[in-house]
C-alpha atoms as a PDB file:
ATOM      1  CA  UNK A   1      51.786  95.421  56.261  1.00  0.00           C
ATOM      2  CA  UNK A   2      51.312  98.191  53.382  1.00  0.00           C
ATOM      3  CA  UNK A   3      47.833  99.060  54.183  1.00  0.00           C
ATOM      4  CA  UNK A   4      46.111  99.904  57.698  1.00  0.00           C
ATOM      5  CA  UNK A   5      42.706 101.131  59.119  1.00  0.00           C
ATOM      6  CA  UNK A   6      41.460 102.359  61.999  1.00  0.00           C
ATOM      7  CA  UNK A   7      37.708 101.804  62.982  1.00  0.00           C
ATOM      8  CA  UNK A   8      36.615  99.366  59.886  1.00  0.00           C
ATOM      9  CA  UNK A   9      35.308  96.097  60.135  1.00  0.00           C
ATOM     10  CA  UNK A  10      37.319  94.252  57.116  1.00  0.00           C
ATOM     11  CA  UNK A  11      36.633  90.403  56.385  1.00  0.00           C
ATOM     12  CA  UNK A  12      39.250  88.371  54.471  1.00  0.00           C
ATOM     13  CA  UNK A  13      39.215  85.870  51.733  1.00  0.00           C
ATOM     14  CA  UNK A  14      42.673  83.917  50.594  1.00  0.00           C
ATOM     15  CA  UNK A  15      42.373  81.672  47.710  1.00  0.00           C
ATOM     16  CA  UNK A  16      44.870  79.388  46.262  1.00  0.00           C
ATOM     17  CA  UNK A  17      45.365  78.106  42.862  1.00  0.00           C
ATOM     18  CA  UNK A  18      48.550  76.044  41.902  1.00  0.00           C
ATOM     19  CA  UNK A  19      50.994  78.244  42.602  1.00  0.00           C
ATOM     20  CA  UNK A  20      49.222  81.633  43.438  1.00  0.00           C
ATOM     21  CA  UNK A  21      47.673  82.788  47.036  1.00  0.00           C
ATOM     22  CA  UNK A  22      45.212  85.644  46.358  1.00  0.00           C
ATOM     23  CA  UNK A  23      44.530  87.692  49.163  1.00  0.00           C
ATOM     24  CA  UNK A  24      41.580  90.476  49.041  1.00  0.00           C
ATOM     25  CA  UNK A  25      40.120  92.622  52.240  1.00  0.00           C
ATOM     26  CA  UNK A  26      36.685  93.390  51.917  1.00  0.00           C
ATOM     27  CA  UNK A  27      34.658  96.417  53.848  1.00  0.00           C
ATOM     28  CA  UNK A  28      31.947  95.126  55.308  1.00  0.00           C
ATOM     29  CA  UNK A  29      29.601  96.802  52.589  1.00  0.00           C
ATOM     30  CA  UNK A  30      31.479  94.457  50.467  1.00  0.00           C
ATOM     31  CA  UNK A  31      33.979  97.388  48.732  1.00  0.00           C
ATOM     32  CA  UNK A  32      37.418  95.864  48.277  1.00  0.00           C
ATOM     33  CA  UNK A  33      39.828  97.089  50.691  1.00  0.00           C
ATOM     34  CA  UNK A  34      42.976  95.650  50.321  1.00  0.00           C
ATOM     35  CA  UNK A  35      44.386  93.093  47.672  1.00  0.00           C
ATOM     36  CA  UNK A  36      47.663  91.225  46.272  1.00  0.00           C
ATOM     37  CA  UNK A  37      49.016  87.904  44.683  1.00  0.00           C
ATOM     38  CA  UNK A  38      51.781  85.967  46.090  1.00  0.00           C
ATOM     39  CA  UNK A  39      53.006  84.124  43.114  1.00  0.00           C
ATOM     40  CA  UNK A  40      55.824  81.097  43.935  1.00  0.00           C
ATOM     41  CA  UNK A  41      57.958  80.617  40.735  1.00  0.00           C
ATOM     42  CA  UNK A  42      59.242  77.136  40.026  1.00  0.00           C
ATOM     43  CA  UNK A  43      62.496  77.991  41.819  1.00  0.00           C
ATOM     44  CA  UNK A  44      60.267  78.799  45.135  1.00  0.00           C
ATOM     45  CA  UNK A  45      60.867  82.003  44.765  1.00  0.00           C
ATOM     46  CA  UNK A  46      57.961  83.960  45.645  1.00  0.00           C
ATOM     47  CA  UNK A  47      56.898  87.530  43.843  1.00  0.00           C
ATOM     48  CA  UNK A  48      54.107  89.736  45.369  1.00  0.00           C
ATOM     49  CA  UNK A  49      51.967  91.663  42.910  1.00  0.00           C
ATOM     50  CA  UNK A  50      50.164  94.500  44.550  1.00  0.00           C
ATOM     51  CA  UNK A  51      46.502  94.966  43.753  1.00  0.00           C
ATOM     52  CA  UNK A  52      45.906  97.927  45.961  1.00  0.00           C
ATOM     53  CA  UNK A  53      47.105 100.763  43.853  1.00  0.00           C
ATOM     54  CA  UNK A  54      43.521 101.985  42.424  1.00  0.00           C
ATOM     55  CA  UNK A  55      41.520 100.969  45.616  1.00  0.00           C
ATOM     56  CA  UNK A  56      40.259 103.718  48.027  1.00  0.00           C
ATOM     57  CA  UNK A  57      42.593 105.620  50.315  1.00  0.00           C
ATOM     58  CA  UNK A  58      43.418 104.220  53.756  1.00  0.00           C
ATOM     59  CA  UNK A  59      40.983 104.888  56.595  1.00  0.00           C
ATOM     60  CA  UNK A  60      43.467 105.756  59.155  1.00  0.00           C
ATOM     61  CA  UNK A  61      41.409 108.490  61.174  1.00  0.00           C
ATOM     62  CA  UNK A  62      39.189 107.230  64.145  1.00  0.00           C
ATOM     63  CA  UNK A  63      36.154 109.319  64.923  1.00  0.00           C
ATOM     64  CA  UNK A  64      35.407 111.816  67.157  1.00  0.00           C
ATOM     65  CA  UNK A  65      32.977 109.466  68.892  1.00  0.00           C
ATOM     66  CA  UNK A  66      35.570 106.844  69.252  1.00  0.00           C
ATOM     67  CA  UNK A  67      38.547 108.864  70.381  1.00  0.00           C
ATOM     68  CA  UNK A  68      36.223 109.821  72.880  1.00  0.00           C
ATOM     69  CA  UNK A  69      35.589 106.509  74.245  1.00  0.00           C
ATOM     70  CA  UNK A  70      39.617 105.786  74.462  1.00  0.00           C
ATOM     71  CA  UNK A  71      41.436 105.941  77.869  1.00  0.00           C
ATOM     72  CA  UNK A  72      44.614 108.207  77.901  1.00  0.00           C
ATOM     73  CA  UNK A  73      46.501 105.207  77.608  1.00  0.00           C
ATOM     74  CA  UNK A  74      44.523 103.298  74.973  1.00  0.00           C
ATOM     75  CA  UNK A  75      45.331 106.633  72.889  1.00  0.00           C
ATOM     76  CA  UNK A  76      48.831 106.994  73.751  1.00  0.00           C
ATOM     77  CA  UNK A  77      48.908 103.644  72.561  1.00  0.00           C
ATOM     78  CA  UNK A  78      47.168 103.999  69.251  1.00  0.00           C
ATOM     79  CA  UNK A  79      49.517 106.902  68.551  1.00  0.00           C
ATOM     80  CA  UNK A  80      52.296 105.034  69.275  1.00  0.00           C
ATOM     81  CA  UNK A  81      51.304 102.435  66.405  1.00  0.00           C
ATOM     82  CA  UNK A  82      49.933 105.065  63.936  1.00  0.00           C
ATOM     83  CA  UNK A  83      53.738 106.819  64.455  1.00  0.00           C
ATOM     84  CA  UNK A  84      55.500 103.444  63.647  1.00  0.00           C
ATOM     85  CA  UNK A  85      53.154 102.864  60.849  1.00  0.00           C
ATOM     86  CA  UNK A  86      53.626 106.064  58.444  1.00  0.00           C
ATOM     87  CA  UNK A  87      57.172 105.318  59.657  1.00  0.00           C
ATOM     88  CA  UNK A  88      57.741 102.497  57.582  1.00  0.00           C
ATOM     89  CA  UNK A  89      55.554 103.330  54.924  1.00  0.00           C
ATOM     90  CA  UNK A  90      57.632 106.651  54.406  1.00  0.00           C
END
């Protein structure tokens, strides 16, 4: 995973086309989210082509309002995964 949010309802469509899976995330105001091509060459070797590069930043903060609603644990958790997340992404 190369792209996260926290507190946005996304909806998915995957499309495929001989030998090309298209994957886009959509907001649910319908702005593009998320995006790449998974293109299988004839020696099944596949390539991914990242469409994400000019899309909006990542929503990674959870409100005030939300946070609030979190037990302790339930935001020692989220922590946790936010941590491991910027961790791989460097």
């Amino acid at each position: 995973m190369d792209r996260a949010a926290s507190n946005v309802q996304l909806y998915q469509l995957i499309s495929i086309d001989n030998n090309k899976l298209s994957y886009k995330a959509y907001e649910a105001t319908g702005t593009l989210y998320d995006a790449f091509d998974l293109i299988k060459d004839n020696a099944g070797k596949n390539e991914l082509v990242d469409r994400s590069a000019d899309l909006p930043k990542e929503q990674l903060d959870l409100p005030p309002a939300v946070k609030e609603k979190f037990t302790d644990e339930q935001m020692k958790e989220y922590e946790s995964r936010f941590e491991a997340y910027k961790k791989r992404k460097g």
